[in-house]
N, C-alpha and C. Protein backbone atom coordinates (compact mmCIF):
# COMPACT_ATOMS: atom_id res chain seq x y z
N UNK A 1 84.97 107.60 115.07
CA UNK A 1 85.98 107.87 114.05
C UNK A 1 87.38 107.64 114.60
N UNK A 2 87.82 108.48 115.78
CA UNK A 2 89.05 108.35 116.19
C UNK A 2 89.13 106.45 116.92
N UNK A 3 88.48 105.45 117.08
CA UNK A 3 88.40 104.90 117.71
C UNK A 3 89.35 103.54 115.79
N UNK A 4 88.48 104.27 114.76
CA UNK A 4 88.65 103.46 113.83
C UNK A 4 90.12 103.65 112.81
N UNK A 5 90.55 105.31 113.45
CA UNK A 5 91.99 105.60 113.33
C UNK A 5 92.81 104.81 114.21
N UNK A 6 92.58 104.80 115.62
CA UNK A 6 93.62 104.27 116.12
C UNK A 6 93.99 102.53 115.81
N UNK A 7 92.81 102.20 115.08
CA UNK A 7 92.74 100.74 114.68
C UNK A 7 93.92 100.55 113.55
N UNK A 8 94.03 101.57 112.85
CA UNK A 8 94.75 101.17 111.64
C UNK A 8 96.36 101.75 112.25
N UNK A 9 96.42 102.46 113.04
CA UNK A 9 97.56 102.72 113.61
C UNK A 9 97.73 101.71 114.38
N UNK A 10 97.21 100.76 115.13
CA UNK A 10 97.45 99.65 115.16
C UNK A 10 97.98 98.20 114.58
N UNK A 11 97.17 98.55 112.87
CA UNK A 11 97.65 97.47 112.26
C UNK A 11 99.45 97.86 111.85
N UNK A 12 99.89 99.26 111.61
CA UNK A 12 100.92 99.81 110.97
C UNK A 12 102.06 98.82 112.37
N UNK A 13 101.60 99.15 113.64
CA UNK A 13 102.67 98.38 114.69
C UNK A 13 102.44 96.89 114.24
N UNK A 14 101.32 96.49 114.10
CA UNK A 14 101.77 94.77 114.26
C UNK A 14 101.08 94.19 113.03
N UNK A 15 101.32 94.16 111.77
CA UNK A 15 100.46 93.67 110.83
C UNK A 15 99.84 92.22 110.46
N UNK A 16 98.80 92.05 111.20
CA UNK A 16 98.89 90.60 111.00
C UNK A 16 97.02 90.34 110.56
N UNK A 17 96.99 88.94 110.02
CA UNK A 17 95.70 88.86 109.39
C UNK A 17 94.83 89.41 110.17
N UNK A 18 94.07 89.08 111.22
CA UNK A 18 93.54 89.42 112.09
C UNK A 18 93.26 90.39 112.87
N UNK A 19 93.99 91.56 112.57
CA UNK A 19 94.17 92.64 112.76
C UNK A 19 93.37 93.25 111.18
N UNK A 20 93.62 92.84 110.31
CA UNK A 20 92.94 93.60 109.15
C UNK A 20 91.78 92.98 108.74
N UNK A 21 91.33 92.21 109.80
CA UNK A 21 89.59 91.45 110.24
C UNK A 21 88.84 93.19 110.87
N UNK A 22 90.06 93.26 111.87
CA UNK A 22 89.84 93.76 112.88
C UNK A 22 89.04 95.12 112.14
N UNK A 23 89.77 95.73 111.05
CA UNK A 23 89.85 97.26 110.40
C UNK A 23 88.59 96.97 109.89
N UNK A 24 88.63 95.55 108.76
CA UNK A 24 87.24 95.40 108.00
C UNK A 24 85.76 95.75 108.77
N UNK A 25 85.95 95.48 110.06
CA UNK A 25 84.77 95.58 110.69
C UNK A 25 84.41 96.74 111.09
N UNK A 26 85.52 97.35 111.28
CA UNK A 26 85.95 98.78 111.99
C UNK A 26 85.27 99.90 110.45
N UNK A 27 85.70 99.68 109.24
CA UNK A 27 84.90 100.42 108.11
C UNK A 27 83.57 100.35 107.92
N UNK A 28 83.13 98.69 108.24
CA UNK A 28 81.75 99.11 108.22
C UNK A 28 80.86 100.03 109.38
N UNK A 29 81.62 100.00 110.92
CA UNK A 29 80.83 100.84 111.86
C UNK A 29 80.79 102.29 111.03
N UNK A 30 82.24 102.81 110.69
CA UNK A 30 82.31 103.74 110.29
C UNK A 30 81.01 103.98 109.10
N UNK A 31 80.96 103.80 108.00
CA UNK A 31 80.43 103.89 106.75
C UNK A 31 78.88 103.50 107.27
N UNK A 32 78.36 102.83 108.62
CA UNK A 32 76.64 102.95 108.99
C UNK A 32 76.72 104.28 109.48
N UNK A 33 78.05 104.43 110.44
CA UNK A 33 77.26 105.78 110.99
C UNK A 33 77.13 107.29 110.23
N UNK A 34 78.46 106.97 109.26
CA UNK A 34 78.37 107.65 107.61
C UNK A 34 77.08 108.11 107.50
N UNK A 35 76.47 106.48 106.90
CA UNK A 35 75.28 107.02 105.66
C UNK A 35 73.82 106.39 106.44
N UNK A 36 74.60 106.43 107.81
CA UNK A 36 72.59 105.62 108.45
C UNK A 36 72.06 104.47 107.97
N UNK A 37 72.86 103.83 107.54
CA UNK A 37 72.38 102.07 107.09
C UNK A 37 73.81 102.04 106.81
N UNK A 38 73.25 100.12 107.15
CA UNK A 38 74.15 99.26 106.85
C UNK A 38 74.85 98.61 105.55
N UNK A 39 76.22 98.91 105.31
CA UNK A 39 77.22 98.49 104.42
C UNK A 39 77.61 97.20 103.94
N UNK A 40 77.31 96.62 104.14
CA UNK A 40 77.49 94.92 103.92
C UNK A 40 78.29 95.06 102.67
N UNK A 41 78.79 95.74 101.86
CA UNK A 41 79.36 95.14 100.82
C UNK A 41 81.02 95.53 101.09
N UNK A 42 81.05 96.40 102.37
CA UNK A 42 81.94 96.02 102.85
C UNK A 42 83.24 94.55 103.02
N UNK A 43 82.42 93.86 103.64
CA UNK A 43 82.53 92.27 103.35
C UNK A 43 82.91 91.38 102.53
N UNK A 44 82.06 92.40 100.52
CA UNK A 44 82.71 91.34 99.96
C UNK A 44 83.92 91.82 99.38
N UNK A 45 84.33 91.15 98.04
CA UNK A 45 85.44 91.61 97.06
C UNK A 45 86.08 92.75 97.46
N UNK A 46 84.93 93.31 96.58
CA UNK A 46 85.48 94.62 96.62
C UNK A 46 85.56 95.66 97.54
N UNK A 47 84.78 94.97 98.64
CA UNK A 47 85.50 95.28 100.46
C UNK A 47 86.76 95.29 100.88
N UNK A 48 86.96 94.36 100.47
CA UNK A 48 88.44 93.91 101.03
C UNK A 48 89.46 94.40 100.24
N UNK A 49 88.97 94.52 98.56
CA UNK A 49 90.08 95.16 97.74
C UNK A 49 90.27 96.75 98.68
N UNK A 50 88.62 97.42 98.94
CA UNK A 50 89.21 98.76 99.24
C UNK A 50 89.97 99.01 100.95
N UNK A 51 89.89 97.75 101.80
CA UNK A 51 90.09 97.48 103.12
C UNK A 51 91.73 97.43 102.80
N UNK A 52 92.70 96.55 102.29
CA UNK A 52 93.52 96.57 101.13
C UNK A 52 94.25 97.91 100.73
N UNK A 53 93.49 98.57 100.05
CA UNK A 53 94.26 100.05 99.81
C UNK A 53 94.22 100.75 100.96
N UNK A 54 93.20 100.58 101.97
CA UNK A 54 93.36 101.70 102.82
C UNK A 54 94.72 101.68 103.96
N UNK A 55 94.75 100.22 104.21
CA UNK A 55 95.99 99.72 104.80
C UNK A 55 97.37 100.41 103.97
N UNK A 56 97.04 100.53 102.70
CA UNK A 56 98.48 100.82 102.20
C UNK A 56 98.29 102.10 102.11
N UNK A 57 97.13 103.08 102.08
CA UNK A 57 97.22 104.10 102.19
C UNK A 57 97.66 105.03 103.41
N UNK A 58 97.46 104.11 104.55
CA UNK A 58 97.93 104.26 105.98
C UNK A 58 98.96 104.61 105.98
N UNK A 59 99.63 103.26 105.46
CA UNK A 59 101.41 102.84 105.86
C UNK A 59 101.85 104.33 104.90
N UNK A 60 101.54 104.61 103.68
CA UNK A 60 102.35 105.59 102.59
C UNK A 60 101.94 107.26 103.63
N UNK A 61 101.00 107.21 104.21
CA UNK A 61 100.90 108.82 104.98
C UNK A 61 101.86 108.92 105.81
N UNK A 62 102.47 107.50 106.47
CA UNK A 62 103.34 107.42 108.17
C UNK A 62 104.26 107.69 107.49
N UNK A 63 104.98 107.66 106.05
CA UNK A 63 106.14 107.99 105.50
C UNK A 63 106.47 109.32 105.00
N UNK A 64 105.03 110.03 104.92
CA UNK A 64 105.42 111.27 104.88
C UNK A 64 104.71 112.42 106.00
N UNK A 65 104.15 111.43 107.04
CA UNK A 65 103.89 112.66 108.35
C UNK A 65 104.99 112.13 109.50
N UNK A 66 105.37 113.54 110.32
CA UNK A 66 105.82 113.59 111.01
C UNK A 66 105.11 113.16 112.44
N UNK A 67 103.81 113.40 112.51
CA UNK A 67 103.21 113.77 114.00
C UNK A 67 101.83 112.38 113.79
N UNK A 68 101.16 112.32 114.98
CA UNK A 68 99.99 111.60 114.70
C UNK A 68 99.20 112.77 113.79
N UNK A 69 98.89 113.95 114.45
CA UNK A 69 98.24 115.00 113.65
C UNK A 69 98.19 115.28 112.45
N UNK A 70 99.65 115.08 111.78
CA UNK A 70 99.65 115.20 110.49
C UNK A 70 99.00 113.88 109.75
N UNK A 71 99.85 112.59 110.31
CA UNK A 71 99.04 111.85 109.31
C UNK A 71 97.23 111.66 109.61
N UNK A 72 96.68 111.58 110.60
CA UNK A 72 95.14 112.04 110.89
C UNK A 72 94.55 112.83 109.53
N UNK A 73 95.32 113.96 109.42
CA UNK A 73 94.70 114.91 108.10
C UNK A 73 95.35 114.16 107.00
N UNK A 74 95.70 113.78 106.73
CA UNK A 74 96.85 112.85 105.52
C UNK A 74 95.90 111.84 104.81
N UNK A 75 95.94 111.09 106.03
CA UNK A 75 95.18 109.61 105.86
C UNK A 75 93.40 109.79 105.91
N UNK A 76 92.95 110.84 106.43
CA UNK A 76 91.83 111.09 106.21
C UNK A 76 91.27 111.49 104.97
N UNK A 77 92.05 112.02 104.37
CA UNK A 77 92.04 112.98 102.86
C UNK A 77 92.38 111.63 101.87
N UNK A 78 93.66 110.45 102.20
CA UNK A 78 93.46 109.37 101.43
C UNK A 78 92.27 108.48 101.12
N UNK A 79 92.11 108.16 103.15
CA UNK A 79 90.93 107.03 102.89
C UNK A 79 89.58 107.77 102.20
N UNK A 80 89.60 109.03 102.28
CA UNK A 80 88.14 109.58 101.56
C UNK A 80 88.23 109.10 99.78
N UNK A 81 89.44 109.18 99.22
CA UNK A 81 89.35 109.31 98.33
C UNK A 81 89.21 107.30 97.46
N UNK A 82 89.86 106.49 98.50
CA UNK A 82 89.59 105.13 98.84
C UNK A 82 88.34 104.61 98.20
N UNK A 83 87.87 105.57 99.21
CA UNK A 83 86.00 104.71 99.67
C UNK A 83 85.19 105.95 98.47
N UNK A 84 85.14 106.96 97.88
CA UNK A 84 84.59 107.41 97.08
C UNK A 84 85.12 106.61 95.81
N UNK A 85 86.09 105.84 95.35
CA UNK A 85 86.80 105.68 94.16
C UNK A 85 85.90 104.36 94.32
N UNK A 86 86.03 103.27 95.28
CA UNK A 86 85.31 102.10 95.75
C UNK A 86 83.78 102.47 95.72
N UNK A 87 82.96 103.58 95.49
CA UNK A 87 81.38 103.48 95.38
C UNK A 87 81.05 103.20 96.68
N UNK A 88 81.72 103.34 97.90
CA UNK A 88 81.39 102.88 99.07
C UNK A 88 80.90 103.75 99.76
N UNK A 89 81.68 105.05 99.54
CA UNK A 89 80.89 106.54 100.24
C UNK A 89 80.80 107.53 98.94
N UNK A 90 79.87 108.41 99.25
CA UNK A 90 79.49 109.65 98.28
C UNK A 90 80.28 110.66 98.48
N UNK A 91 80.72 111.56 97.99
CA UNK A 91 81.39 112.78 97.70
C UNK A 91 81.14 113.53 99.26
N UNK A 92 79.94 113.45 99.30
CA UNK A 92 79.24 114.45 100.60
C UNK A 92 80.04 113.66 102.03
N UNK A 93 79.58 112.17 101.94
CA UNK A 93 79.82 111.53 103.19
C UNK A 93 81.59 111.62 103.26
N UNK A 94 82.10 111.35 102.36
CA UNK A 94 83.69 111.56 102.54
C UNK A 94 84.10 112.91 103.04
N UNK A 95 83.33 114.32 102.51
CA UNK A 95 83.08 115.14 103.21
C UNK A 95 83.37 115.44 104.61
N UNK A 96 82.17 114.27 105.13
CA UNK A 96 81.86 114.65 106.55
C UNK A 96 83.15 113.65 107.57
N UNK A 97 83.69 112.65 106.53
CA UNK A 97 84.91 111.84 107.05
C UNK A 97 85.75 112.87 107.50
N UNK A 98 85.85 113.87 106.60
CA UNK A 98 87.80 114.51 106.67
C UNK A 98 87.43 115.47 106.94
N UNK A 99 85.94 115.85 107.58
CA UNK A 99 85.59 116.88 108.70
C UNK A 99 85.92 116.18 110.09
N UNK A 100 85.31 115.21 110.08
CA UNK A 100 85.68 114.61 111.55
C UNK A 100 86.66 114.35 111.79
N UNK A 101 87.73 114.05 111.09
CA UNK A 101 89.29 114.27 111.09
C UNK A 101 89.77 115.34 111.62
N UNK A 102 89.36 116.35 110.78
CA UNK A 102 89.51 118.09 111.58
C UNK A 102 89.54 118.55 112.80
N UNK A 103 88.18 117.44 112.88
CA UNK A 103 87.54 117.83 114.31
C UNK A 103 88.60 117.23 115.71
N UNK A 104 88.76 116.08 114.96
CA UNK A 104 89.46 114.95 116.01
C UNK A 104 91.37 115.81 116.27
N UNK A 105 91.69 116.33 115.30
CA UNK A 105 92.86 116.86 114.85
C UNK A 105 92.69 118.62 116.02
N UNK A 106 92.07 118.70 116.16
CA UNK A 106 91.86 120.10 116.45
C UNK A 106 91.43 120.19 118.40
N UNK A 107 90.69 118.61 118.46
CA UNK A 107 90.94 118.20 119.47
C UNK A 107 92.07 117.69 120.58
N UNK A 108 93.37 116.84 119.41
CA UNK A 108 93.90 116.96 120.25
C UNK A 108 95.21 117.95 119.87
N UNK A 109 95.05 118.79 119.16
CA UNK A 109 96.10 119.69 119.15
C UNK A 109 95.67 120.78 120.59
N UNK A 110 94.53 120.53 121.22
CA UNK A 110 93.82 121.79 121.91
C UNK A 110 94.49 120.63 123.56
N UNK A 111 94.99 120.00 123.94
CA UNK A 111 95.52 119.18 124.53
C UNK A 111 97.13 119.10 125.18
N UNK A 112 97.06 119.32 126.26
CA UNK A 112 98.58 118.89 126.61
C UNK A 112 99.46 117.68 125.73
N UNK A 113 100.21 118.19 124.98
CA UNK A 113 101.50 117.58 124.70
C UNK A 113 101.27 116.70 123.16
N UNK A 114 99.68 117.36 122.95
CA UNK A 114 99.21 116.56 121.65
C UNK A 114 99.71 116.55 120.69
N UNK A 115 100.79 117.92 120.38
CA UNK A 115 101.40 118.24 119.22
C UNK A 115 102.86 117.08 119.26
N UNK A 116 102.98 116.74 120.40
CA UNK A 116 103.94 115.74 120.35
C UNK A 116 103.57 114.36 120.35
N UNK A 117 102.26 113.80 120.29
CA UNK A 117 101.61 112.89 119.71
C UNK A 117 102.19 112.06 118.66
N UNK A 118 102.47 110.91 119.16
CA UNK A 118 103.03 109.90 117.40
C UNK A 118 101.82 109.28 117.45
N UNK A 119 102.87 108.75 115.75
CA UNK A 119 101.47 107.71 114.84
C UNK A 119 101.31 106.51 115.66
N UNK A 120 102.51 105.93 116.47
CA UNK A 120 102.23 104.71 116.89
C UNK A 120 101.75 104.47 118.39
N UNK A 121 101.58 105.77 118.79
CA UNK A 121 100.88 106.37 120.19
C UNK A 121 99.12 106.02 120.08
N UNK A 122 98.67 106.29 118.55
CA UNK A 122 97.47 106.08 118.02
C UNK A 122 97.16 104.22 118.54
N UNK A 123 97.88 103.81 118.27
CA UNK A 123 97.93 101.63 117.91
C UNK A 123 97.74 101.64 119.40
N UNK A 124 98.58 102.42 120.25
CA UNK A 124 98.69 101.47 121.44
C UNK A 124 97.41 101.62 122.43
N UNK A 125 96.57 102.40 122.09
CA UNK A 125 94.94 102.35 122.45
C UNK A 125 94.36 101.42 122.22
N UNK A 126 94.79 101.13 120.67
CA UNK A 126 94.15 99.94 120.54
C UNK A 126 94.11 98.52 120.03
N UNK A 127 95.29 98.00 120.86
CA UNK A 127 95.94 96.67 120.73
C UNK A 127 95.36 96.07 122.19
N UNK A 128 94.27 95.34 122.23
CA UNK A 128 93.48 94.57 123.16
C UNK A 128 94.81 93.60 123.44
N UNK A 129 95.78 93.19 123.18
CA UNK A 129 96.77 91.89 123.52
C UNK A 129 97.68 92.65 124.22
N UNK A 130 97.73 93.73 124.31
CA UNK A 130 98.78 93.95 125.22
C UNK A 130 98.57 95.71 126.31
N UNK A 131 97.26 96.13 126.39
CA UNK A 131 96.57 96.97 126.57
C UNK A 131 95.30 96.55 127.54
N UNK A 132 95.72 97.29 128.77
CA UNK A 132 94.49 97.37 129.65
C UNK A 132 92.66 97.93 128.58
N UNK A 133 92.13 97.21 128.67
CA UNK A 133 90.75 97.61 127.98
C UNK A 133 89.65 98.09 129.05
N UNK A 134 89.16 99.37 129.08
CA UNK A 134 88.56 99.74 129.43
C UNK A 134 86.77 99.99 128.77
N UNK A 135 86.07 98.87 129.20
CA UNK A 135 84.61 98.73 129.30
C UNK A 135 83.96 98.70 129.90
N UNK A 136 82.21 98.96 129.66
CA UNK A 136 81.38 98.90 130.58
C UNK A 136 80.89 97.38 130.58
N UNK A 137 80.16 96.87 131.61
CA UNK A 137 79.89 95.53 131.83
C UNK A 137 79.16 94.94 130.80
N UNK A 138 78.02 95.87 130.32
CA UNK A 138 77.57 95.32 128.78
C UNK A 138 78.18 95.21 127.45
N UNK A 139 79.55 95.76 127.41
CA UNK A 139 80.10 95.64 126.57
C UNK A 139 81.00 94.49 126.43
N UNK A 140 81.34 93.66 127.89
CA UNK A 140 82.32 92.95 128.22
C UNK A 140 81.35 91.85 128.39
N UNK A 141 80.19 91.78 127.79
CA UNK A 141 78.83 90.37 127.61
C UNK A 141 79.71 89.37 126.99
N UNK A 142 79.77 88.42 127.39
CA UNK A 142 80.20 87.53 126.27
C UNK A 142 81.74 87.25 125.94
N UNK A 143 82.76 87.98 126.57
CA UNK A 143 84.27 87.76 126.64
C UNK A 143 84.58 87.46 127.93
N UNK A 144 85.81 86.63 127.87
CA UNK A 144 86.42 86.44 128.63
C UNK A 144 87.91 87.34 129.11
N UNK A 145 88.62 87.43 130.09
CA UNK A 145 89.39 87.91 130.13
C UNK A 145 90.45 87.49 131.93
N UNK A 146 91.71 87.35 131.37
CA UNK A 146 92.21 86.56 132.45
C UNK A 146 92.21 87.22 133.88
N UNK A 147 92.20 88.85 133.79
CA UNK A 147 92.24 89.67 135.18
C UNK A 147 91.45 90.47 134.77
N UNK A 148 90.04 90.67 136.02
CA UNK A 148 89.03 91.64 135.40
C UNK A 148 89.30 92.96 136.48
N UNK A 149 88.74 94.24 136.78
CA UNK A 149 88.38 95.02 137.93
C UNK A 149 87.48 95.62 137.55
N UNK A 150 86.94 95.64 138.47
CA UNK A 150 85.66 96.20 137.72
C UNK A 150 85.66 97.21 139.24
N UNK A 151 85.31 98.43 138.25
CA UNK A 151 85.31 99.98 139.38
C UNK A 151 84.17 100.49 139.29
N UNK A 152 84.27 101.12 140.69
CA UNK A 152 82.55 102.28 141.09
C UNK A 152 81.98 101.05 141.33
N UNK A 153 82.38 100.20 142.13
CA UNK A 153 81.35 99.18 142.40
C UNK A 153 80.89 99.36 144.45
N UNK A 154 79.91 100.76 144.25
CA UNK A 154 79.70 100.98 144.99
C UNK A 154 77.92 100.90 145.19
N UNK A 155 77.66 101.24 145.97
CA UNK A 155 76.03 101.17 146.63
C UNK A 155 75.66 102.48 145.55
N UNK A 156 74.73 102.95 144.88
CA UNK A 156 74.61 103.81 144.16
C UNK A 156 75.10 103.74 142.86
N UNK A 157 75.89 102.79 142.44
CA UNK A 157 76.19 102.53 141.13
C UNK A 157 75.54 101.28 140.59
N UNK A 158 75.91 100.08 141.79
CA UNK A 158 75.23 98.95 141.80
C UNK A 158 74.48 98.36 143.12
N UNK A 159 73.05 98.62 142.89
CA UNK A 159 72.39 99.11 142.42
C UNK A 159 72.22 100.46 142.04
N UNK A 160 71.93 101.19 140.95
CA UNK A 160 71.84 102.47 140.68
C UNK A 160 70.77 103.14 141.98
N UNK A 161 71.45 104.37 142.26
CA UNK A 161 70.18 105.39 143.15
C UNK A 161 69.08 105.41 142.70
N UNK A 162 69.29 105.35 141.58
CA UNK A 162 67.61 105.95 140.79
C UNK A 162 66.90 104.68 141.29
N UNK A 163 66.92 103.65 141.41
CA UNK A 163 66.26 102.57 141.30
C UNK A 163 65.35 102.69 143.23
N UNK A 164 65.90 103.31 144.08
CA UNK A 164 65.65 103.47 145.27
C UNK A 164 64.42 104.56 145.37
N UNK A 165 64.26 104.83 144.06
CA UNK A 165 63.24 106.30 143.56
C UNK A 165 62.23 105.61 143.25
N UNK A 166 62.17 104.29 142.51
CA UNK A 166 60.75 103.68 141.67
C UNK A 166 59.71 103.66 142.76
N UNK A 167 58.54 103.91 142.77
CA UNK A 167 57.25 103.94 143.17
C UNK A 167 56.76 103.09 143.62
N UNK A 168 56.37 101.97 141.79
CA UNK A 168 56.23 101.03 141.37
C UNK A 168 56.99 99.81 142.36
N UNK A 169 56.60 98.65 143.71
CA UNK A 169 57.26 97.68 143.99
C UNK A 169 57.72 96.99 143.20
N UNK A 170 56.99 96.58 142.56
CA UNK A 170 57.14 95.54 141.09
C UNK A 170 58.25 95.61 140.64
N UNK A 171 58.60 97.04 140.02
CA UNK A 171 59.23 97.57 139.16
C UNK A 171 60.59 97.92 139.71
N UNK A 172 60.40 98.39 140.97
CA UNK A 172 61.52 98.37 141.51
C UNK A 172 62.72 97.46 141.99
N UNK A 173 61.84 96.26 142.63
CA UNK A 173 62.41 94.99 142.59
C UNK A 173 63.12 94.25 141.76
N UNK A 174 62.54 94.58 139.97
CA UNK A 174 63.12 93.89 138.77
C UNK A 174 63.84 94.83 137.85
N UNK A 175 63.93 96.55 138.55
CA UNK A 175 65.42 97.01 138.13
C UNK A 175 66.34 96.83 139.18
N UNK A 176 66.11 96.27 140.72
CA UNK A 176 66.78 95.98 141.68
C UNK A 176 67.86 94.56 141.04
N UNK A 177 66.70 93.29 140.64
CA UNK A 177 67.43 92.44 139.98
C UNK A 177 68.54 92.51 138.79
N UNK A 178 67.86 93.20 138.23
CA UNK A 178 68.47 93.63 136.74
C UNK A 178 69.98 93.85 136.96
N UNK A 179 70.07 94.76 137.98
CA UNK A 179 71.51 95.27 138.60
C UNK A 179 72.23 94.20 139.03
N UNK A 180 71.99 93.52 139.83
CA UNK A 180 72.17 92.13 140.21
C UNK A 180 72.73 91.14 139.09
N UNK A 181 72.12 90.98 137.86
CA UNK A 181 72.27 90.37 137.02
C UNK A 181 73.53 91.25 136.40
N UNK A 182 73.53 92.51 136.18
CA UNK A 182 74.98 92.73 135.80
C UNK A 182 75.90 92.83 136.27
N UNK A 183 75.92 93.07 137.78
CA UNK A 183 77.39 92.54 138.21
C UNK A 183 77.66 91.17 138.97
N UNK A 184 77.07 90.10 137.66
CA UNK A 184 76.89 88.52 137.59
C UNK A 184 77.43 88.31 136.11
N UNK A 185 77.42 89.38 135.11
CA UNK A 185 78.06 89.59 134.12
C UNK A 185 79.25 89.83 134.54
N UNK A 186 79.83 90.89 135.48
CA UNK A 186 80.89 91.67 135.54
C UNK A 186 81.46 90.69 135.97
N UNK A 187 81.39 89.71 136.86
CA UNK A 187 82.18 88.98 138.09
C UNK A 187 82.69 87.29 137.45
N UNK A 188 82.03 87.39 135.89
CA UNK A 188 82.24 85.85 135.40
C UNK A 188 82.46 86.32 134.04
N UNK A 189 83.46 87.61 134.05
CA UNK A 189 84.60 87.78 133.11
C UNK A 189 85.76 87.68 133.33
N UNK A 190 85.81 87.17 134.38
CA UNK A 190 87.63 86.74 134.87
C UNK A 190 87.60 85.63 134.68
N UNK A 191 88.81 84.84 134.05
CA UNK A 191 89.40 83.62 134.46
C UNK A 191 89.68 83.12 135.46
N UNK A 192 90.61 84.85 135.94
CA UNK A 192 91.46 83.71 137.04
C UNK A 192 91.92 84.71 138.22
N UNK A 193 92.08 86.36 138.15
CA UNK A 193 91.44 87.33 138.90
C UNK A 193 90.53 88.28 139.18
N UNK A 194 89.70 88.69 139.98
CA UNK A 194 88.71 89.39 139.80
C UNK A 194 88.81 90.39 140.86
N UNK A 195 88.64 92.12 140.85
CA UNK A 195 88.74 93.05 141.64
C UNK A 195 87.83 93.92 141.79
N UNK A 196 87.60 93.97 142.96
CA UNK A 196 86.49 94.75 142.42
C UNK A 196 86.94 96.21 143.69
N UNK A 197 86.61 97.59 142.87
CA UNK A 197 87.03 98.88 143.33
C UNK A 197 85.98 99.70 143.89
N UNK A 198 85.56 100.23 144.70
CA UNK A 198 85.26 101.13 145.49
C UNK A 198 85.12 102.48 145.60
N UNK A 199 84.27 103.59 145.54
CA UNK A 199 85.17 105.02 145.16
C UNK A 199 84.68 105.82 146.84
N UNK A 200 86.21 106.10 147.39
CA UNK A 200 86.37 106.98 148.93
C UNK A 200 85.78 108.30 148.86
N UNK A 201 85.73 108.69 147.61
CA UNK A 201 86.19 109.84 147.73
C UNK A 201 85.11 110.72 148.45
N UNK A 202 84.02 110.24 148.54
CA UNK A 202 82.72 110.36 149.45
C UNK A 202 82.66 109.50 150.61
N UNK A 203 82.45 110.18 151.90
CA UNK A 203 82.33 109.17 152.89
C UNK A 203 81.01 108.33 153.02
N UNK A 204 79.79 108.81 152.03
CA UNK A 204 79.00 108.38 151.88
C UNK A 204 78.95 106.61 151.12
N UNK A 205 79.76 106.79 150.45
CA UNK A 205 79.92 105.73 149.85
C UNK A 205 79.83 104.41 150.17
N UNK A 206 79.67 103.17 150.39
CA UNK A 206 79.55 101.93 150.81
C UNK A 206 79.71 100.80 149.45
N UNK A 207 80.30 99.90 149.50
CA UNK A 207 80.42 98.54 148.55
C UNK A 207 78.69 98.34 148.61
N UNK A 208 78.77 98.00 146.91
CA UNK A 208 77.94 97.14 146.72
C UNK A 208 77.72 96.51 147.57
N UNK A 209 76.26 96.44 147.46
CA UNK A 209 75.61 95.20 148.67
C UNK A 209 75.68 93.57 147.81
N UNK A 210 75.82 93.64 146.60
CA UNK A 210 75.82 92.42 145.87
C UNK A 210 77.01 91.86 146.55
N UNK A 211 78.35 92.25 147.03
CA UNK A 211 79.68 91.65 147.50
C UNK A 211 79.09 90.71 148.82
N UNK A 212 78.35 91.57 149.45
CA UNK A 212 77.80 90.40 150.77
C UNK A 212 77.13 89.49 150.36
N UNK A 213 76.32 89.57 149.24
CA UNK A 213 75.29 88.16 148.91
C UNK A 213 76.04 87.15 147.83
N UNK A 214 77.77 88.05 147.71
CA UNK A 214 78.38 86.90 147.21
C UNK A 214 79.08 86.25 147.99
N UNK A 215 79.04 86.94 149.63
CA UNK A 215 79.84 86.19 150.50
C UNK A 215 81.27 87.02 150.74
N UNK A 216 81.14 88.01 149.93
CA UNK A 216 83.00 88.65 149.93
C UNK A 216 82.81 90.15 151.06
């Protein structure tokens, strides 16, 4: 939920087509994990008509909240009424929207300095163009990115401990690989730097053994 707020507090900083690609996609995660199936009509017309209001329902809350907090409860109480008017969510599921609002609201009011939280503090989480992105290696399948680091890339992470536990040779060997294979993912998401981090804070600790069989 908060991941699909900070999206639209995103679009409010930089409004551009692609960015309200960005939201469209962002309503349907929301609205599966809603109602436990998939939304596809999201997508069409009358997707986009209600993708459309919710954007303007955004921008009209930032004009009358002061805090991120306020508009959170603002814009939560709009977009419910959005997506129930659109046939997109039920009375109940909008419900459980501008509960999780509450929830998210109550979270970070319970937070150092949350009450001083802005709306456009929300965007800058999540503007991938100008924002360090923080993922796990399976999530980062398939993108590119010009400077990667990839952290905890230690003996016990990669390969995981547990894997030093399997019984099974077989088995152990091909979650041994497996590991292998993802930080072969991790290491051919850079363009053009690649880092890889270490954690001291245990003297136990040691680099990945994958760094020697890459030669580094």
């Amino acid at each position: 939920m908060i991941e699909r707020l900070k999206l639209k507090g995103w679009y409010l900083e930089s409004p551009e087509s692609e960015d309200a690609l960005a939201v469209q996609r962002a309503l349907f995660s929301v609205i599966t994990n809603l109602t436990d199936h998939a939304t596809y009509s999201v997508f069409d017309f009358k997707g986009r008509v209600a993708v459309c209001k919710l954007l303007g329902e955004a921008a009209a809350a930032r004009n009358t909240s002061a805090s991120a907090i306020d508009w959170i409860v603002d814009a939560a109480e709009r977009f419910a009424r959005v997506l129930v008017d659109a046939e997109i969510l039920s009375t109940a599921d909008a419900a459980v929207l501008k509960e999780s609002a509450a929830q998210m609201v109550t979270d970070i009011a319970g937070r150092d300095g949350g009450d001083r939280l802005a709306i456009e503090d929300l965007g800058i989480f999540a503007q991938p163009k100008h924002c360090l992105e923080l993922l796990t290696v399976h999530k980062a399948k398939g993108r590119e990115f010009e400077a990667v680091a990839v952290i905890e890339a230690h003996d016990g992470r990669f390969p995981h401990f547990s894997i030093s536990k399997i019984a099974d040779d077989g088995e152990r060997e091909a979650q041994y690989d497996e590991s292998r294979r993802v930080v072969y993912v991790a290491t051919t998401r850079a363009r053009r730097i690649l880092m890889f981090f270490s954690d001291t804070a245990d003297f136990r600790n040691r680099p990945t053994p994958f760094l020697k069989e890459m030669g580094l």
